[in-house]
PDB file of N, CA and C in Angstrom:
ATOM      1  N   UNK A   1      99.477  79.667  87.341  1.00  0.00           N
ATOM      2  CA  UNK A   1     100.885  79.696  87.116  1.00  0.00           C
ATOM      3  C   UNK A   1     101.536  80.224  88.384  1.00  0.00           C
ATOM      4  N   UNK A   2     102.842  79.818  88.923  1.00  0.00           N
ATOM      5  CA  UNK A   2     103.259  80.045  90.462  1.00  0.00           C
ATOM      6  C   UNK A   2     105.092  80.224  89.670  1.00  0.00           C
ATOM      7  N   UNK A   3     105.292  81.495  90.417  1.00  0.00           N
ATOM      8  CA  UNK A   3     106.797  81.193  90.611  1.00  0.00           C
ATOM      9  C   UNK A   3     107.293  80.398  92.086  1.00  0.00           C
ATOM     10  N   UNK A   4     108.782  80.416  91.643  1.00  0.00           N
ATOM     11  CA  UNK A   4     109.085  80.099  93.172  1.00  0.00           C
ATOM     12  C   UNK A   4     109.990  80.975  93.903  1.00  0.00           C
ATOM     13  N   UNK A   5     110.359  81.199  94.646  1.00  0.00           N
ATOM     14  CA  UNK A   5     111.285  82.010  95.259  1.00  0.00           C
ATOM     15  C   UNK A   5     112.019  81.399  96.544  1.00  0.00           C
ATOM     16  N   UNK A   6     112.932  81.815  97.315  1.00  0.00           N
ATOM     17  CA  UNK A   6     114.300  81.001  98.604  1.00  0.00           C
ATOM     18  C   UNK A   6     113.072  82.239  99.675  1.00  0.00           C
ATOM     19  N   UNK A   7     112.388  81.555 100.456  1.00  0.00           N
ATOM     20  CA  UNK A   7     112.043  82.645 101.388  1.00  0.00           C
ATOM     21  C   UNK A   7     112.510  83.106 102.299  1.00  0.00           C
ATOM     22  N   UNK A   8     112.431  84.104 103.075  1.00  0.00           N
ATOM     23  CA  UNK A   8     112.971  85.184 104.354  1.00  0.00           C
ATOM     24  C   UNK A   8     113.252  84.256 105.236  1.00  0.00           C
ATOM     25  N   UNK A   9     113.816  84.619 106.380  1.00  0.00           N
ATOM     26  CA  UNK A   9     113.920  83.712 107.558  1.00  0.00           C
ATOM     27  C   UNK A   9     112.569  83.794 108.220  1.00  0.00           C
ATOM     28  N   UNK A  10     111.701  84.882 108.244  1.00  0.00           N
ATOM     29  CA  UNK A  10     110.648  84.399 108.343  1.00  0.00           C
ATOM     30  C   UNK A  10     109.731  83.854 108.302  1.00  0.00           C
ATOM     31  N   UNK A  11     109.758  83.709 106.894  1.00  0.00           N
ATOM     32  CA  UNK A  11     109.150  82.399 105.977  1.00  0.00           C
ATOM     33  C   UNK A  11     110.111  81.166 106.039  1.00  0.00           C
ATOM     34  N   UNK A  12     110.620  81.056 107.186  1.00  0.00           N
ATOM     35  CA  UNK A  12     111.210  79.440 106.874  1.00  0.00           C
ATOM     36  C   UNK A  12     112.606  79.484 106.260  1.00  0.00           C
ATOM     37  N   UNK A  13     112.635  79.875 105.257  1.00  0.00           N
ATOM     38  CA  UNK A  13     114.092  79.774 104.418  1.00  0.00           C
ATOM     39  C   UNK A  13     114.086  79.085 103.415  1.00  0.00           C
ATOM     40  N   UNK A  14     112.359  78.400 102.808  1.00  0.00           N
ATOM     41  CA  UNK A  14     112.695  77.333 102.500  1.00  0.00           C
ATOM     42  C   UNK A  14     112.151  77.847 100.979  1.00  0.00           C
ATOM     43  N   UNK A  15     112.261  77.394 100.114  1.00  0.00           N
ATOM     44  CA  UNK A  15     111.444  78.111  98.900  1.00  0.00           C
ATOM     45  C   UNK A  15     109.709  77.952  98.891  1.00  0.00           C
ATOM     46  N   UNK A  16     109.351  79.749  98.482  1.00  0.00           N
ATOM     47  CA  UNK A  16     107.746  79.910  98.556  1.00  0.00           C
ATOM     48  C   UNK A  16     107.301  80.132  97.029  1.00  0.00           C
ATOM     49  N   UNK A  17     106.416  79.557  97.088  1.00  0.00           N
ATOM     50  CA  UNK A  17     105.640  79.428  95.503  1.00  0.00           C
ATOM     51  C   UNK A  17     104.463  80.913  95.775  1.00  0.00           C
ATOM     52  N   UNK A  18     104.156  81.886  94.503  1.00  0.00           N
ATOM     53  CA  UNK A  18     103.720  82.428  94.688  1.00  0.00           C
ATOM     54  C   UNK A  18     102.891  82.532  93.640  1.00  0.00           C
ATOM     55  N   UNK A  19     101.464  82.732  93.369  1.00  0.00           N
ATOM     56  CA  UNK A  19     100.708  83.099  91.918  1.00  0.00           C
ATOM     57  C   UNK A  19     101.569  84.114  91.222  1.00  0.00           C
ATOM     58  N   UNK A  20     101.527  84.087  89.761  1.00  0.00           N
ATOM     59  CA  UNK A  20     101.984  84.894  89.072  1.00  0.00           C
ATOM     60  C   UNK A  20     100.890  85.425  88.327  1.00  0.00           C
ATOM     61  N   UNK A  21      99.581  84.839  88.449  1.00  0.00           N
ATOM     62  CA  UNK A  21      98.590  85.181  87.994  1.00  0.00           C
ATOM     63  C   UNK A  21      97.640  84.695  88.195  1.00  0.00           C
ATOM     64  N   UNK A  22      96.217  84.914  88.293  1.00  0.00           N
ATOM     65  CA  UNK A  22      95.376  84.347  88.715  1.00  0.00           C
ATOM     66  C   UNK A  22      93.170  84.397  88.030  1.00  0.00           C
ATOM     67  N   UNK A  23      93.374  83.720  87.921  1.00  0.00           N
ATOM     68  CA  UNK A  23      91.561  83.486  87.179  1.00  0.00           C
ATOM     69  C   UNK A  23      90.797  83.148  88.224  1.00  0.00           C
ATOM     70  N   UNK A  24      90.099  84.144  88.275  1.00  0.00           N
ATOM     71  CA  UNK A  24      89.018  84.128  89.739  1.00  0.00           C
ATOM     72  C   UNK A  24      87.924  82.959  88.644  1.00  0.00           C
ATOM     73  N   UNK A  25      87.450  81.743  89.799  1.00  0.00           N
ATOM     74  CA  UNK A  25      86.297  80.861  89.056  1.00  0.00           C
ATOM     75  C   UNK A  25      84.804  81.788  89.628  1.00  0.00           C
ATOM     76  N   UNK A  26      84.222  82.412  88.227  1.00  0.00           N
ATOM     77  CA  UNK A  26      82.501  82.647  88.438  1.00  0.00           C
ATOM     78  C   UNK A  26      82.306  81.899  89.363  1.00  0.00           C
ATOM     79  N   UNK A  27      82.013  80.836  89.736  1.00  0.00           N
ATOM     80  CA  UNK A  27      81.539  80.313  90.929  1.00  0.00           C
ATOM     81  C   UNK A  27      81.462  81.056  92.372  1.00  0.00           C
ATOM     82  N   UNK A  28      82.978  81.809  92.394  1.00  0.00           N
ATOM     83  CA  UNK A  28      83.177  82.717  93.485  1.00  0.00           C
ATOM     84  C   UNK A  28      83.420  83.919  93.676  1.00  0.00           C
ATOM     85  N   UNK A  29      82.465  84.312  92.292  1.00  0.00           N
ATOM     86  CA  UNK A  29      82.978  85.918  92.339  1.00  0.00           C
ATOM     87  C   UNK A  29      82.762  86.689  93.486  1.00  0.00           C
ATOM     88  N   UNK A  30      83.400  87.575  93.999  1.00  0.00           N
ATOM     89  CA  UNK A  30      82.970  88.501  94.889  1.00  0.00           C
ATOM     90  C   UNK A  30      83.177  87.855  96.389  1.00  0.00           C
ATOM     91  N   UNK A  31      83.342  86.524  96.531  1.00  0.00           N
ATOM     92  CA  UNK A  31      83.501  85.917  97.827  1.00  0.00           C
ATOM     93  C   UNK A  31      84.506  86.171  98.332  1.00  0.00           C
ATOM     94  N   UNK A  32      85.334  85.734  99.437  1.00  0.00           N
ATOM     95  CA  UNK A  32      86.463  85.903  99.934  1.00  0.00           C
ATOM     96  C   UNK A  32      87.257  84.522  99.842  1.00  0.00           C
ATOM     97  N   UNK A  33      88.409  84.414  99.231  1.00  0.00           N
ATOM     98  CA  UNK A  33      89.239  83.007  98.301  1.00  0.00           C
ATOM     99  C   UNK A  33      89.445  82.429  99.653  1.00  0.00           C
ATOM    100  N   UNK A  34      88.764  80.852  99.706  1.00  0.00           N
ATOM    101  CA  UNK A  34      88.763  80.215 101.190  1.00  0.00           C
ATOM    102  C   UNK A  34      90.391  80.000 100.983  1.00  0.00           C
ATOM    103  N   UNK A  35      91.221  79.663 102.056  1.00  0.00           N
ATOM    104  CA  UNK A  35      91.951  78.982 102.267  1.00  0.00           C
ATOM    105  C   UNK A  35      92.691  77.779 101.700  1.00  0.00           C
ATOM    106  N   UNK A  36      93.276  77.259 100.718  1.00  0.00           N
ATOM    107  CA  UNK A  36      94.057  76.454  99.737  1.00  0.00           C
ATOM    108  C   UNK A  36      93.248  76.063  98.880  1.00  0.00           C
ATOM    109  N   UNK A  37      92.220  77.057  98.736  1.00  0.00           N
ATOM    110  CA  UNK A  37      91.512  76.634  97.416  1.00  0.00           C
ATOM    111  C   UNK A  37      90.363  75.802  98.100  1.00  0.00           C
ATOM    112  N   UNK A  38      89.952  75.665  98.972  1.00  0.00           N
ATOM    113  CA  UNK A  38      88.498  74.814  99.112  1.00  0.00           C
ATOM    114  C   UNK A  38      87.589  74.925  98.349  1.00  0.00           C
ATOM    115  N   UNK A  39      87.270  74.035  97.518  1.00  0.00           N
ATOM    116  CA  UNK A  39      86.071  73.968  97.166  1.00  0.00           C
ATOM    117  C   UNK A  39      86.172  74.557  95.121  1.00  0.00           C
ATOM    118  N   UNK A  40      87.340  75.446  95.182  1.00  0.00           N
ATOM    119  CA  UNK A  40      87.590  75.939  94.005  1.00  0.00           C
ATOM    120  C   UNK A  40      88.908  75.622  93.309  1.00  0.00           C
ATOM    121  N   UNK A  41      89.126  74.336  93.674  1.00  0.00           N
ATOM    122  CA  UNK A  41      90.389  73.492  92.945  1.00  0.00           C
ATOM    123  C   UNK A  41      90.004  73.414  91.504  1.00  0.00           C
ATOM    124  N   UNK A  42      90.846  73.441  90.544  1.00  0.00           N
ATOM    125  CA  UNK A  42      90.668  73.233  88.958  1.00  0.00           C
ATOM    126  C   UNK A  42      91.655  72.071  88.922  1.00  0.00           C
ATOM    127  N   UNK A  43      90.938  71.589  88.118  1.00  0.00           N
ATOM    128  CA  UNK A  43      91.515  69.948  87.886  1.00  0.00           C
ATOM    129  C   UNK A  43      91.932  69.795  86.251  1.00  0.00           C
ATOM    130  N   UNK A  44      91.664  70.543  85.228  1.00  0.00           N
ATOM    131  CA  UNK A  44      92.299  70.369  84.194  1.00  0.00           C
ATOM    132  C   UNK A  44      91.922  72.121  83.372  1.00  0.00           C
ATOM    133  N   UNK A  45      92.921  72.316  82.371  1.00  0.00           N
ATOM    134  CA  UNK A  45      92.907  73.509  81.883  1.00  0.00           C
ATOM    135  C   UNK A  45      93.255  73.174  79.921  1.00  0.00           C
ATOM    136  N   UNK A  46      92.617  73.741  79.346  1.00  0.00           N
ATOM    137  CA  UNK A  46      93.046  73.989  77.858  1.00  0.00           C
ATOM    138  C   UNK A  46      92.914  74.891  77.618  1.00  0.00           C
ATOM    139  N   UNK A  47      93.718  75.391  76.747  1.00  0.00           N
ATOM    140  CA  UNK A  47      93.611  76.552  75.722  1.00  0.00           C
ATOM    141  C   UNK A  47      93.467  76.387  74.192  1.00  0.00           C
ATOM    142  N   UNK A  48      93.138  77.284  74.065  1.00  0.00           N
ATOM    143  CA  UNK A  48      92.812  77.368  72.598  1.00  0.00           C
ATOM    144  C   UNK A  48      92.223  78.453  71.446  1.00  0.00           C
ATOM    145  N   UNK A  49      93.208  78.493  70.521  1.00  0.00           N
ATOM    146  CA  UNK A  49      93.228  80.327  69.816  1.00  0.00           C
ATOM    147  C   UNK A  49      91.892  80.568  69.873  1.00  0.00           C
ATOM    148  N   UNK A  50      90.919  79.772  69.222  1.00  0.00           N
ATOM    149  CA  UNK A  50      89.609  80.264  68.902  1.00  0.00           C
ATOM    150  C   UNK A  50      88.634  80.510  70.172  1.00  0.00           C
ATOM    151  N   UNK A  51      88.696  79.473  71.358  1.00  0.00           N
ATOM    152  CA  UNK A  51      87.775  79.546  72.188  1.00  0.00           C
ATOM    153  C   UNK A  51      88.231  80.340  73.603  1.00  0.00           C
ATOM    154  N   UNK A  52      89.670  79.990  74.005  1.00  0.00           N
ATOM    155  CA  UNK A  52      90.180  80.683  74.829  1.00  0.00           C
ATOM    156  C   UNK A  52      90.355  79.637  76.069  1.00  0.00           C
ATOM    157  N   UNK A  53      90.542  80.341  76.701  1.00  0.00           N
ATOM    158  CA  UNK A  53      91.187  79.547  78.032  1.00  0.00           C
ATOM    159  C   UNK A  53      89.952  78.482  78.910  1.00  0.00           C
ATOM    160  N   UNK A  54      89.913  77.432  78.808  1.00  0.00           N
ATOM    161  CA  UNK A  54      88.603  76.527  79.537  1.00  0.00           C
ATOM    162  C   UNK A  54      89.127  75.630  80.314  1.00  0.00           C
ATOM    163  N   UNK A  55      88.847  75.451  81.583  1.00  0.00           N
ATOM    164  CA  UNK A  55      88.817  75.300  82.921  1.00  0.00           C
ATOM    165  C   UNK A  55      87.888  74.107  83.909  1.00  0.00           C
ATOM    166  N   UNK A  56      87.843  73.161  83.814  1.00  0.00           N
ATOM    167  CA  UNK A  56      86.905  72.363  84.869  1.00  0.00           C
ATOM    168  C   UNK A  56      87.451  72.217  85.880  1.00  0.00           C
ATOM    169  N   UNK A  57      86.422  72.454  87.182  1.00  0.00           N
ATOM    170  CA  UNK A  57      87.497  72.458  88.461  1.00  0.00           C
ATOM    171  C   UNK A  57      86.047  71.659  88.986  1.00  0.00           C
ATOM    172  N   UNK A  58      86.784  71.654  91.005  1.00  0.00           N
ATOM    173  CA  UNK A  58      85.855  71.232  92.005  1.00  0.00           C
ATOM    174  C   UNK A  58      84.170  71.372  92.045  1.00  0.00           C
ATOM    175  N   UNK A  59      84.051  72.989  91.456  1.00  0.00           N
ATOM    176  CA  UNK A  59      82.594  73.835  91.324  1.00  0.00           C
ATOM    177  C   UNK A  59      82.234  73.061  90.263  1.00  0.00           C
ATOM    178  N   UNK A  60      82.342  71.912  90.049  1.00  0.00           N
ATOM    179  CA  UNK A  60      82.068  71.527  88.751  1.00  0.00           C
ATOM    180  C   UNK A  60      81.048  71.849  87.508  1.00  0.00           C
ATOM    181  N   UNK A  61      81.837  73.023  87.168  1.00  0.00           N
ATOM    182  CA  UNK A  61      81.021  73.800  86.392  1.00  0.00           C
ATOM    183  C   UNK A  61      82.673  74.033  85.028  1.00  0.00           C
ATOM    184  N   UNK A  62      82.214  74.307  83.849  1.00  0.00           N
ATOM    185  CA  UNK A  62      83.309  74.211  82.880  1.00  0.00           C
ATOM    186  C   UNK A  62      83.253  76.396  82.674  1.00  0.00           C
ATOM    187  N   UNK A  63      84.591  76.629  82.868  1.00  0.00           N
ATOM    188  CA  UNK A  63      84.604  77.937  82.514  1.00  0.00           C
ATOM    189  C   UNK A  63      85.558  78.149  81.184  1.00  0.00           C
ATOM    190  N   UNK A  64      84.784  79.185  80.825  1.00  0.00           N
ATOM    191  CA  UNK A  64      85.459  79.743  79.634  1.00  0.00           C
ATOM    192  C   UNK A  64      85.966  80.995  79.720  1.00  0.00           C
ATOM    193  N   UNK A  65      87.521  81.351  79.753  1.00  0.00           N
ATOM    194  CA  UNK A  65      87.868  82.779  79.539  1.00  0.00           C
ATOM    195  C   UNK A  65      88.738  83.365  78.414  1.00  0.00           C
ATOM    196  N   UNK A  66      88.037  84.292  78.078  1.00  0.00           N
ATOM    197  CA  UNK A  66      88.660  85.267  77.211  1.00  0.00           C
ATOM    198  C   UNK A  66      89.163  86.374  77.196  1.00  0.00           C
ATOM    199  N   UNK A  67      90.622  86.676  76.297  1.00  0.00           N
ATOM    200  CA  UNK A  67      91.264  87.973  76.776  1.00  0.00           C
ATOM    201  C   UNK A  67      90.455  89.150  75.941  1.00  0.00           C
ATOM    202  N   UNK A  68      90.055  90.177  76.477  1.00  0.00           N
ATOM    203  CA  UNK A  68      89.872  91.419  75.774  1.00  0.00           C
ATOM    204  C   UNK A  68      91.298  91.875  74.768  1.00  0.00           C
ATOM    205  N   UNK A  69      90.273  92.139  73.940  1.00  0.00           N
ATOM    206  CA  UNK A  69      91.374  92.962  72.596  1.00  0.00           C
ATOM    207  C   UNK A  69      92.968  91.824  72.355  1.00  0.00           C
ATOM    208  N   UNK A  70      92.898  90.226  72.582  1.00  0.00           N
ATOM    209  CA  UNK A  70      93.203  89.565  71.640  1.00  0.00           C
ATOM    210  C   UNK A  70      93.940  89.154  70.483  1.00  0.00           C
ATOM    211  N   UNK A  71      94.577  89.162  69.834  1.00  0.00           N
ATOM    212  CA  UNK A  71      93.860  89.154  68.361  1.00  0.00           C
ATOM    213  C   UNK A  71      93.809  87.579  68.339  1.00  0.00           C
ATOM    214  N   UNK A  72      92.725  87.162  66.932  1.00  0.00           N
ATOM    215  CA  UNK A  72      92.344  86.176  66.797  1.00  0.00           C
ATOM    216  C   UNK A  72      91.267  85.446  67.730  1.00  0.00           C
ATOM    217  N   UNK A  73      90.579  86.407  68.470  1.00  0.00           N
ATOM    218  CA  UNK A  73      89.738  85.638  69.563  1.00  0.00           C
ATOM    219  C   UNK A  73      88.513  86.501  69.105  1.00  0.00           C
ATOM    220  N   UNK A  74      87.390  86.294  68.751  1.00  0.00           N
ATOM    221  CA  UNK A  74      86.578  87.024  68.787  1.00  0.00           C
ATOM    222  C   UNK A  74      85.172  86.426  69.552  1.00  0.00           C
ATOM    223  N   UNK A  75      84.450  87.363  70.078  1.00  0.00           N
ATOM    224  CA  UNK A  75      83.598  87.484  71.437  1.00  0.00           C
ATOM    225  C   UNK A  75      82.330  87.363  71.099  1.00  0.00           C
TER     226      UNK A  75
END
C-alpha cells in the first residue's frame, strides 16, 4: 500500500509515492531490500478472514501472513 505526497524541491516537486506499509517476503529475510524490488516483485495478493493475507510474487514461492491477536484468525 503507497501514499502519495507533492514532493520538496528537492525531490523534484513532483508527487512521491511512499510505503505505508510493508510485508518483508521470507524469501529475503534479513537481506538488504535490492533496489525497486529486484527479484522480490509480488504479482498478485488475497486476503482472507480465515487464512490471512497470501501473496505470489517473483521468488515464486506463495506466502502466507498472519496478524497476531486478530480476531477470527486462528494460528
Amino acid at each position: 500500500m503507497r501514499s502519495t505526497r507533492q514532493g520538496t524541491k528537492e525531490e523534484g516537486s513532483g508527487p512521491v509515492g511512499e510505503a505505508m506499509y510493508i510485508i518483508e517476503r521470507n524469501s529475503q529475510k534479513g537481506a538488504k531490500r535490492p533496489v525497486g524490488g529486484e527479484g522480490i516483485k509480488v504479482f498478485g495478493v488475497a486476503w482472507d478472514k480465515e487464512v490471512g493475507i497470501v501473496s505470489g510474487g517473483e521468488d515464486k514461492m506463495v506466502q502466507i501472513n498472519r496478524g497476531k491477536g486478530v480476531t477470527g484468525v486462528t494460528t
